[in-house]
Protein backbone atom coordinates (compact mmCIF):
# COMPACT_ATOMS: atom_id res chain seq x y z
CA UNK A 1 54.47 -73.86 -76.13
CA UNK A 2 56.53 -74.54 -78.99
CA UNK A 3 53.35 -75.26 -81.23
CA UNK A 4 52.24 -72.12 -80.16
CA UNK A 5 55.71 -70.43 -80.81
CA UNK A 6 55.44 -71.74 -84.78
CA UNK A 7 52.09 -70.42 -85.31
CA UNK A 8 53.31 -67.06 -84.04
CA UNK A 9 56.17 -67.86 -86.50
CA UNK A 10 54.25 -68.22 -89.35
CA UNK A 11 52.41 -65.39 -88.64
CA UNK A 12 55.41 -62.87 -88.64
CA UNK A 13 56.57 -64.84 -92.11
CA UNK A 14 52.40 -63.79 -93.55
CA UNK A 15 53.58 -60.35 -92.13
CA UNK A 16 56.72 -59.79 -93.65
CA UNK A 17 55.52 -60.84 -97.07
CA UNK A 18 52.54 -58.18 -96.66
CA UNK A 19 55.60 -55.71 -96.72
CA UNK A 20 57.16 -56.55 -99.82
CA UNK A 21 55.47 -54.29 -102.07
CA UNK A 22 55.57 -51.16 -99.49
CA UNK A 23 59.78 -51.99 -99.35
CA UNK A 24 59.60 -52.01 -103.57
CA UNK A 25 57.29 -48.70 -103.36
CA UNK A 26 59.98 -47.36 -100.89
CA UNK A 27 62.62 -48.21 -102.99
CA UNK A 28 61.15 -45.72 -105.20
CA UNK A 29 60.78 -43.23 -102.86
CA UNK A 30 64.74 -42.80 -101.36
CA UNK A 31 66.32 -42.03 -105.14
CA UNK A 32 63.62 -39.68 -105.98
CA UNK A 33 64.24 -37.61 -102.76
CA UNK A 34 67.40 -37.55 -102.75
CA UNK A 35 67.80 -36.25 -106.29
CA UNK A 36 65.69 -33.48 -104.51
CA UNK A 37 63.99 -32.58 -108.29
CA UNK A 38 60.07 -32.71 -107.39
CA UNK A 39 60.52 -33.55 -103.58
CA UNK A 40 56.67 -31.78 -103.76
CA UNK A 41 55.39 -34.87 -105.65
CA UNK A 42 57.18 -37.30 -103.38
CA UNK A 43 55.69 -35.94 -100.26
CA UNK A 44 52.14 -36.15 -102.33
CA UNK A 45 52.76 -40.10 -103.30
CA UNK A 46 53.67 -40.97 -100.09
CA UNK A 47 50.37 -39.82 -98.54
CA UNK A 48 48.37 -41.24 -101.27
CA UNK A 49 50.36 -44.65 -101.25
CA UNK A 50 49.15 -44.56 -96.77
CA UNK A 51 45.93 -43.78 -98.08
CA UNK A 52 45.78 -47.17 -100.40
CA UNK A 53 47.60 -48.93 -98.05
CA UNK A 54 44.91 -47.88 -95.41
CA UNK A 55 42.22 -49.11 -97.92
CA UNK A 56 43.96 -52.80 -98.69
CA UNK A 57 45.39 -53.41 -94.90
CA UNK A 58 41.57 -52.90 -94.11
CA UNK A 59 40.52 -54.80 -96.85
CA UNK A 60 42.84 -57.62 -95.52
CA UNK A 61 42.00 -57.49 -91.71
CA UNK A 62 38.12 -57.56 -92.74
CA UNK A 63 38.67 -61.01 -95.06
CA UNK A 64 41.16 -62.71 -92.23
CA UNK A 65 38.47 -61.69 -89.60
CA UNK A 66 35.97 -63.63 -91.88
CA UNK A 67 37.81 -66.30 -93.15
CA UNK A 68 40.80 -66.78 -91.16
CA UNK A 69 39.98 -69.07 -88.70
CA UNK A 70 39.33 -71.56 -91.49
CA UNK A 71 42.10 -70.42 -94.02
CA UNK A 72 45.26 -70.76 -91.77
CA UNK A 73 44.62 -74.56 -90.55
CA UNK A 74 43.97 -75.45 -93.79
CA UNK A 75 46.83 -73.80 -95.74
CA UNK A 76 49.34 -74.37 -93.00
CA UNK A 77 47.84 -77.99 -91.12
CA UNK A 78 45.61 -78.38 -88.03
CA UNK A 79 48.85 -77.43 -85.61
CA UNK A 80 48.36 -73.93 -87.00
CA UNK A 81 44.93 -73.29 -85.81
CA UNK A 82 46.12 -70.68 -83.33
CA UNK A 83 47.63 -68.38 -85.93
CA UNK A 84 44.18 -66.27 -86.13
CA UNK A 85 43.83 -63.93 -83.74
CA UNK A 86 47.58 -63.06 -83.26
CA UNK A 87 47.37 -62.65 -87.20
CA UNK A 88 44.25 -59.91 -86.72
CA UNK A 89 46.33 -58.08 -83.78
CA UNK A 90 49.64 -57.92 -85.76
CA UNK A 91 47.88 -57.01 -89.28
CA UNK A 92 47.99 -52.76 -87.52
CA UNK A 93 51.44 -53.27 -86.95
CA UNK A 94 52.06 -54.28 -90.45
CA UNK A 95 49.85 -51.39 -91.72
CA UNK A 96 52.02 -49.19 -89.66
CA UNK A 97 55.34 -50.64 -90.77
CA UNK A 98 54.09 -49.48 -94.47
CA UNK A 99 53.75 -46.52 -93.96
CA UNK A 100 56.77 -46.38 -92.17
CA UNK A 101 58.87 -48.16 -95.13
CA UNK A 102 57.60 -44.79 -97.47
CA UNK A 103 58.45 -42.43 -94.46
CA UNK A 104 62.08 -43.76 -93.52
CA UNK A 105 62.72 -44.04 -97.34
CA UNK A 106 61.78 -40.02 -97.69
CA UNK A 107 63.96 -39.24 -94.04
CA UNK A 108 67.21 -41.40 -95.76
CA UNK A 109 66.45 -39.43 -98.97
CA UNK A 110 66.50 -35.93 -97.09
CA UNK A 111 69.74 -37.37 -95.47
CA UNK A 112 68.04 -37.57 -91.96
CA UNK A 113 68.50 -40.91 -91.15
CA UNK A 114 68.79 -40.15 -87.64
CA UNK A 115 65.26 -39.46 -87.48
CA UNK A 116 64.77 -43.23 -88.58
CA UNK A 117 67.36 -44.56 -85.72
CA UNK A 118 65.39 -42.31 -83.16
CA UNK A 119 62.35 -43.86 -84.11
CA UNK A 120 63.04 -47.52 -84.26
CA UNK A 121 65.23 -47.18 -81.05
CA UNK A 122 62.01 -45.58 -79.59
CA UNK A 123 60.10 -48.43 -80.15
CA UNK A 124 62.85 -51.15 -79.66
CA UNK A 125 63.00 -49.72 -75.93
CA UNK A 126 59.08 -50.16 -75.89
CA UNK A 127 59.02 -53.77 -77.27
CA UNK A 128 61.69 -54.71 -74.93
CA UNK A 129 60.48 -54.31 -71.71
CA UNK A 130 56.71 -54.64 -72.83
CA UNK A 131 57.62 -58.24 -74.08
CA UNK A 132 59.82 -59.01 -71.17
CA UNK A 133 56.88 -58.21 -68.67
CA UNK A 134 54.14 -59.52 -70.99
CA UNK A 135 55.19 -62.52 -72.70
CA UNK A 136 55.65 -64.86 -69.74
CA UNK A 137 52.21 -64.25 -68.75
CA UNK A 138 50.09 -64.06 -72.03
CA UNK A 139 52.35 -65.74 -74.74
CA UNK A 140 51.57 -64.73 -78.71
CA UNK A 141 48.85 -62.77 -78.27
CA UNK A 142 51.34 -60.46 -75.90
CA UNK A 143 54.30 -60.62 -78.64
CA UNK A 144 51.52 -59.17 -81.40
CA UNK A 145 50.16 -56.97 -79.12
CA UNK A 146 53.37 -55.38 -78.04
CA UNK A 147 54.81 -55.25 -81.36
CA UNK A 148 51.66 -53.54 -83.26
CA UNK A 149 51.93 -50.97 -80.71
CA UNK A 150 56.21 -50.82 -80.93
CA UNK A 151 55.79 -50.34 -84.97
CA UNK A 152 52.87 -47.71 -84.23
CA UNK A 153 55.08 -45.62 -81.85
CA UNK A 154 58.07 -45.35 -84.58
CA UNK A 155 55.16 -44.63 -87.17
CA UNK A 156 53.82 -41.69 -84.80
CA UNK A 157 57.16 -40.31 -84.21
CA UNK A 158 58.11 -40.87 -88.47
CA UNK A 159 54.66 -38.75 -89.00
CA UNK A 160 55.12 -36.64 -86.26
CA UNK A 161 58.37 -35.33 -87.40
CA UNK A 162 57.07 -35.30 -91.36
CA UNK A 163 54.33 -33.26 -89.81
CA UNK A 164 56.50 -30.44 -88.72
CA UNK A 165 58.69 -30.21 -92.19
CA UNK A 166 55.46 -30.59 -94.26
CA UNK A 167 52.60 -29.65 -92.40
CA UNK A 168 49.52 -32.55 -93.50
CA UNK A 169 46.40 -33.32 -91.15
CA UNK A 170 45.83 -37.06 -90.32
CA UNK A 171 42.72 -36.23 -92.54
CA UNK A 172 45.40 -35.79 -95.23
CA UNK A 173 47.19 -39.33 -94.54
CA UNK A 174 44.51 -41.68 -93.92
CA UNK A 175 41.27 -40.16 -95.30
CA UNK A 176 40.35 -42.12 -98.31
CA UNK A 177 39.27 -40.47 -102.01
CA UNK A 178 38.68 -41.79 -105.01
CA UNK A 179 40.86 -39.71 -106.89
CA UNK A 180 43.96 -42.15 -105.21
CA UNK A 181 42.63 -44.92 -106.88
CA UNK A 182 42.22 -43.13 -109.93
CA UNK A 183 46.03 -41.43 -109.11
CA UNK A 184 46.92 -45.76 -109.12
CA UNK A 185 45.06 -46.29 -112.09
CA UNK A 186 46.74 -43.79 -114.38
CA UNK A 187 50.30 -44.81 -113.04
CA UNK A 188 49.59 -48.64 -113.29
CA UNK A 189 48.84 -47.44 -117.21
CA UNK A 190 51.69 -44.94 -117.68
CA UNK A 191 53.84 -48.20 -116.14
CA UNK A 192 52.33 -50.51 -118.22
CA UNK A 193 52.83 -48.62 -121.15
């Protein structure tokens, strides 16, 4: 159990550093709203930034599917073998917790951080009793289950209330188009420069 209870471990450490650049992008995000000077472009970055997201989180899942079961006992040691498939059912909730970082930055901009406590208390009631129900009986592959779904609910509730200040399809969030990469492209050079 504890073996089992360190790959899990190690797995919510590959997770966390997946979020560092969507905390930096956030960081971004919160000043530039709460100036309120081109809240317009804001609300357009953040929906580009979950449509890149949606293209590397993808692009991530698909290599980890394919070369996971190899990569983590070799990086991490033999005793980590059983990192891969909670890894490939918690990568959603790290998508989801992305998008959320850009979402709760833009809500504490606006000065509605309430609809950030609503959210993540929301899904805290959610993980709760899911994991004290589910855990006993399937172990790691419960705790990844349960919290992809806990970090989806505060996403859906984060988009649903973005939806009804700034009306955007889910079309509009997740479909991709090339002009975002070329949008990352132009910004990576105006950064660069």
């Amino acid at each position: 159990m504890k073996r089992l209870l360190g790959n899990y471990i190690q797995v919510s450490k590959l997770g966390q550093m997946l979020l560092i650049f969507p905390q930096i992008m956030a960081s971004a995000v919160l000043p530039q709203v709460a100036s309120g000077l081109d809240r317009a472009y804001v609300q357009k970055a953040i929906l580009i930034l979950s449509r890149l997201f949606s293209m590397l989180y993808l692009l991530i899942l698909l290599i980890a599917f394919v070369f996971g079961r190899q990569f983590f006992p070799w990086v991490f040691g033999n005793s980590f073998q059983n990192m891969y498939y909670p890894f490939l059912l918690l990568l959603p909730g790290i998508f989801s917790l992305s998008i959320l970082a850009l979402l709760s930055a833009y809500f504490g901009g606006k000065g509605q951080v309430a609809v950030n406590v609503r959210g993540a208390f929301i899904a805290l009631l959610f993980v709760a009793m899911a994991d004290y129900f589910c855990i006993p009986l399937y172990g790691i592959y419960a705790a990844a289950c349960i919290s992809t779904i806990g970090y989806s609910i505060n996403l859906v509730y984060a988009l649903y209330i973005f939806h009804k200040e700034q009306p955007v399809s889910l079309q509009e969030i997740f479909a991709w188009r090339k002009a975002d990469i070329q949008w990352l492209v132009s910004l990576l050079k105006t950064t660069k420069n």
